[in-house]
Protein backbone atom coordinates (compact mmCIF):
# COMPACT_ATOMS: atom_id res chain seq x y z
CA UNK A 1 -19.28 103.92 59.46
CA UNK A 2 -21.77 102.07 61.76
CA UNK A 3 -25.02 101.66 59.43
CA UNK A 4 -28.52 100.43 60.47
CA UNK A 5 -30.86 98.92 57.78
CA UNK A 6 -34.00 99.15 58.85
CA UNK A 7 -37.19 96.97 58.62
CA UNK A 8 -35.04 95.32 55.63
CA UNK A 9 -35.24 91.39 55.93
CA UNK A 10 -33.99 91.22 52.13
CA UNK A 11 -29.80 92.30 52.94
CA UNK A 12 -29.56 94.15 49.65
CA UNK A 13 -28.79 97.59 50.78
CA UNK A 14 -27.07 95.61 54.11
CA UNK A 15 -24.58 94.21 51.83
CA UNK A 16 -24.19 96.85 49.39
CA UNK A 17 -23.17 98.95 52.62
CA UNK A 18 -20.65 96.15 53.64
CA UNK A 19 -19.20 95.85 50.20
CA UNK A 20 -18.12 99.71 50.84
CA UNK A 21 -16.45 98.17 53.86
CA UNK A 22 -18.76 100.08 56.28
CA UNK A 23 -20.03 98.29 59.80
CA UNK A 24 -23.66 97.74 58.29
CA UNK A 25 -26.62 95.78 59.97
CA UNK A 26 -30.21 94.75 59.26
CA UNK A 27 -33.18 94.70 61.35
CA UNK A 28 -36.76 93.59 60.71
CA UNK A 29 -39.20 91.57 62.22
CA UNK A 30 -38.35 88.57 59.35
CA UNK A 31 -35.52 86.83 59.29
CA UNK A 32 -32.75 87.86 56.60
CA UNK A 33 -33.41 86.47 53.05
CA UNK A 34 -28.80 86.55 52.97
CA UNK A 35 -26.26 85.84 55.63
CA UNK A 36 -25.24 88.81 57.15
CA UNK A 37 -25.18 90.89 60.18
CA UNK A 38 -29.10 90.73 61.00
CA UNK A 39 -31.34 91.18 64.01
CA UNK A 40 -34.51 89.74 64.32
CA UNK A 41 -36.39 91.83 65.90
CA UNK A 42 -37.97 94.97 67.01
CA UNK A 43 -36.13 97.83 65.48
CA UNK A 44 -37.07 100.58 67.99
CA UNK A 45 -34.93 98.58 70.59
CA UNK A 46 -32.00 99.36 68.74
CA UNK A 47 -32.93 102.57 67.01
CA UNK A 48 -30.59 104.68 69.73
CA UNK A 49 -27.22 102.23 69.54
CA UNK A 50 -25.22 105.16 68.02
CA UNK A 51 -25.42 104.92 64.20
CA UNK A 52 -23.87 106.75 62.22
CA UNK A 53 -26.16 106.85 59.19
CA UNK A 54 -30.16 105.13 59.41
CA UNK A 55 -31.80 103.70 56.52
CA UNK A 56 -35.35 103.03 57.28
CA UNK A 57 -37.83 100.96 54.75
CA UNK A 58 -41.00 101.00 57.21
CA UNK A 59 -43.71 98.93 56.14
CA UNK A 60 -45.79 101.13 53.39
CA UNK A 61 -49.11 98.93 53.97
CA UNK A 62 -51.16 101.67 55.61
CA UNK A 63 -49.54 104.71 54.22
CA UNK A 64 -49.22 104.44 50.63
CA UNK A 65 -51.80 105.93 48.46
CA UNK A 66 -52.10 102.64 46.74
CA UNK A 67 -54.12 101.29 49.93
CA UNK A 68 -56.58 104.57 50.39
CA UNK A 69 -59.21 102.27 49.51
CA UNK A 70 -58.68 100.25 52.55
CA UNK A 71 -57.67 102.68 55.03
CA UNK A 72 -61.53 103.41 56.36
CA UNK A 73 -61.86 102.01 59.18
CA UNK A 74 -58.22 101.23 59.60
CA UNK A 75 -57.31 104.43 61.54
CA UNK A 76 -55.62 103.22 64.80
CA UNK A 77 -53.56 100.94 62.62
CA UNK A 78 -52.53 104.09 60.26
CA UNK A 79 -51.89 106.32 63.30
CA UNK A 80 -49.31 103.45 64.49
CA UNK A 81 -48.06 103.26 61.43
CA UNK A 82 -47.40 107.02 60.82
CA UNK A 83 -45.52 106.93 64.67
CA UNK A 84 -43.34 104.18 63.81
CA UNK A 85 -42.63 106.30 60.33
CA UNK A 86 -41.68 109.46 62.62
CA UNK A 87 -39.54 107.29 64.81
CA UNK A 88 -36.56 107.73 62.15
CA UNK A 89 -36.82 111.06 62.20
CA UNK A 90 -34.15 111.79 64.95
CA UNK A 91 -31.34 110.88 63.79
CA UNK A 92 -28.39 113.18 61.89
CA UNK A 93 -28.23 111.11 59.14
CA UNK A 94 -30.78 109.62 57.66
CA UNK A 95 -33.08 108.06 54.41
CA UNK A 96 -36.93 107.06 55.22
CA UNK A 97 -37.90 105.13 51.81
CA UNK A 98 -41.75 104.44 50.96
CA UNK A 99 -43.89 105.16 48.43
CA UNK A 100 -46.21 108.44 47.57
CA UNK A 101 -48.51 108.41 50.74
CA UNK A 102 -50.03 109.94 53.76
CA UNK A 103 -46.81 110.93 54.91
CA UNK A 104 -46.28 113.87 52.64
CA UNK A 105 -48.75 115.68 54.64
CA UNK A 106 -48.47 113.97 58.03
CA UNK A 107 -44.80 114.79 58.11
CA UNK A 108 -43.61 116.64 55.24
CA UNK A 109 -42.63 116.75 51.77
CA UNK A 110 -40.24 114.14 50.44
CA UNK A 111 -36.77 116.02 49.46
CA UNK A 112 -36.94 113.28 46.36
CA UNK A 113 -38.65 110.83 44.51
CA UNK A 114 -36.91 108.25 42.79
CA UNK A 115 -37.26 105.77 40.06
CA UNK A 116 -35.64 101.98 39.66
CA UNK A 117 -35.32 103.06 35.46
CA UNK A 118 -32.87 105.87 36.87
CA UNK A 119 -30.38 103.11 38.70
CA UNK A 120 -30.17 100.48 35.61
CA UNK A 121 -33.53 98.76 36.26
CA UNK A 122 -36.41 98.72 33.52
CA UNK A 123 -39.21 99.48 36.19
CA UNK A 124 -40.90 102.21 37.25
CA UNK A 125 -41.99 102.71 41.00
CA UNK A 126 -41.91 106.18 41.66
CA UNK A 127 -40.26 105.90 45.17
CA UNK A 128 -39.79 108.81 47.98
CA UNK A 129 -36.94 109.91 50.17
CA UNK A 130 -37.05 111.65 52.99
CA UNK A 131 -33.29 113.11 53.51
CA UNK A 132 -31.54 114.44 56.58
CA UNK A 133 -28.09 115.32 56.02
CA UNK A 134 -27.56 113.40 53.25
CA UNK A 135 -27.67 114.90 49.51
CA UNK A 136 -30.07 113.88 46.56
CA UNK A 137 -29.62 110.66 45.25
CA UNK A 138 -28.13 111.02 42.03
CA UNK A 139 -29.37 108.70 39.17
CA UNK A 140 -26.60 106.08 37.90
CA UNK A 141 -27.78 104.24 34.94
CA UNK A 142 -30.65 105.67 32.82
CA UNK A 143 -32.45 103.05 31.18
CA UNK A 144 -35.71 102.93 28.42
CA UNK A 145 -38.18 99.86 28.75
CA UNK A 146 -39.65 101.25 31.19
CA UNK A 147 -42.77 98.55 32.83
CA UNK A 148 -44.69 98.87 36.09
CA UNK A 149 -43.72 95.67 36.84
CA UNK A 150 -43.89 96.22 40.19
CA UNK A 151 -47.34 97.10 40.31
CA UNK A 152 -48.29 94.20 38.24
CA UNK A 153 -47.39 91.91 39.97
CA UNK A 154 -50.17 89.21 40.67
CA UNK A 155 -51.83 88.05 43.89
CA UNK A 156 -49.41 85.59 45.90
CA UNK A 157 -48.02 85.05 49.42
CA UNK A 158 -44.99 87.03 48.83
CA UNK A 159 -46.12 89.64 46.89
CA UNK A 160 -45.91 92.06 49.83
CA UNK A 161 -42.23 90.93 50.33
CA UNK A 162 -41.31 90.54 46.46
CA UNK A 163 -42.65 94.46 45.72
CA UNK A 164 -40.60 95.59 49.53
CA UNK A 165 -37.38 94.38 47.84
CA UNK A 166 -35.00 97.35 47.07
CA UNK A 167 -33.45 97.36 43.36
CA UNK A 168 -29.81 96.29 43.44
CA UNK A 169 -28.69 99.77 41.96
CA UNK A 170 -30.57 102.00 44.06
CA UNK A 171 -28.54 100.27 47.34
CA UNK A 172 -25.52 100.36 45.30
CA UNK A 173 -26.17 103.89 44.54
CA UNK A 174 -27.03 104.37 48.12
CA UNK A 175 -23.76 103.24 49.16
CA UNK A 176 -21.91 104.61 46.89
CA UNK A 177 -23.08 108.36 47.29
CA UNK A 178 -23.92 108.17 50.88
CA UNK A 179 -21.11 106.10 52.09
C-alpha cells in the first residue's frame, strides 16, 4: 500500500507503516528527525500522487482550543490554517489527527478521540480523528499512571516539536489496524 505521512518530520508513524512492509513516505516542511523515505517540502504538491491511504498531522497551532487565547486577531492565519486542514479531506482513505479545536465545528465532528494511556503510554492527550474509510482505532495496551505530561511540558525551543511527536503505540496501532 502506497502511504503518505503527512506534515510528520518525526518518521514514527513513517516507519511503523514500513515495518508492515507498506510503500510509506513522510512529508513536512522539516527535515526527518530518522532516515527514511522523506520529502521536504510542501505537502499539497504531492497530496494528489495516488495514495492509497493519507495520514495527515497538520500543524494544531491555530486550531486547538489550547491557543483560543491567542487566536484574536489571528484570523487570516486561522482561516489558512482551517483550508490546509480541509485539504485532506478528499481522499478515500484517510486519518486527520489534532487536538480538540475549531475544527469540530468548522468541519465536523471527530468520529474519535483518542488517548496515548489507551496504546501503552502513561499520558493523557485527549487526541481527535477524523476517519474516512477507515474503522475506529481500537485501544492496544490500557495503562494506569496516567500524567498530562504533555501539557506540562515547560517553555523551550522544541516544545512545539517535542508535544507534535506521535506516541510509538498509537503509529503501531495505526499500522497495525489500518494497514
Amino acid at each position: 500500500m502506497k502511504v503518505l505521512v503527512a506534515c510528520e518530520f518525526s518518521g514514527i508513524v513513517r516507519d511503523a507503516f514500513i515495518a508492515k512492509g507498506h510503500k510509506a513516505v513522510s512529508c513536512d516542511l522539516l527535515p526527518t528527525e530518522r532516515p527514511g523515505p522523506h520529502i521536504q517540502g510542501d505537502v499539497l504538491e504531492i497530496l494528489d500522487d495516488g495514495w492509497d491511504l493519507i495520514l495527515a498531522f497538520p500543524p494544531c497551532t491555530r486550531l486547538a482550543v489550547s491557543g483560543a487565547r491567542w487566536f484574536k486577531g489571528k484570523e487570516r492565519e486561522q482561516q489558512a490554517a482551517v483550508e490546509f486542514f480541509m485539504r485532506f479531506t478528499t481522499g478515500l482513505r484517510y486519518c486527520i489527527e489534532n487536538p480538540i479545536g475549531i475544527m469540530s465545528t468548522r468541519y465536523r465532528k471527530p468520529d474519535q478521540i483518542i488517548q496515548p494511556w489507551q496504546f501503552g503510554h502513561g499520558e493523557t492527550k485527549a487526541t481527535c480523528l477524523w476517519l474516512n474509510g477507515l474503522p475506529l482505532l481500537k485501544p492496544t495496551n490500557i495503562v494506569s499512571g496516567r500524567e498530562a505530561r504533555i501539557h506540562k511540558m515547560p517553555p523551550s525551543p522544541d516544545r512545539s516539536k517535542n508535544r507534535s511527536r506521535t506516541f510509538q503505540g498509537i503509529a503501531n496501532a495505526m499500522a497495525n489496524q489500518w494497514g
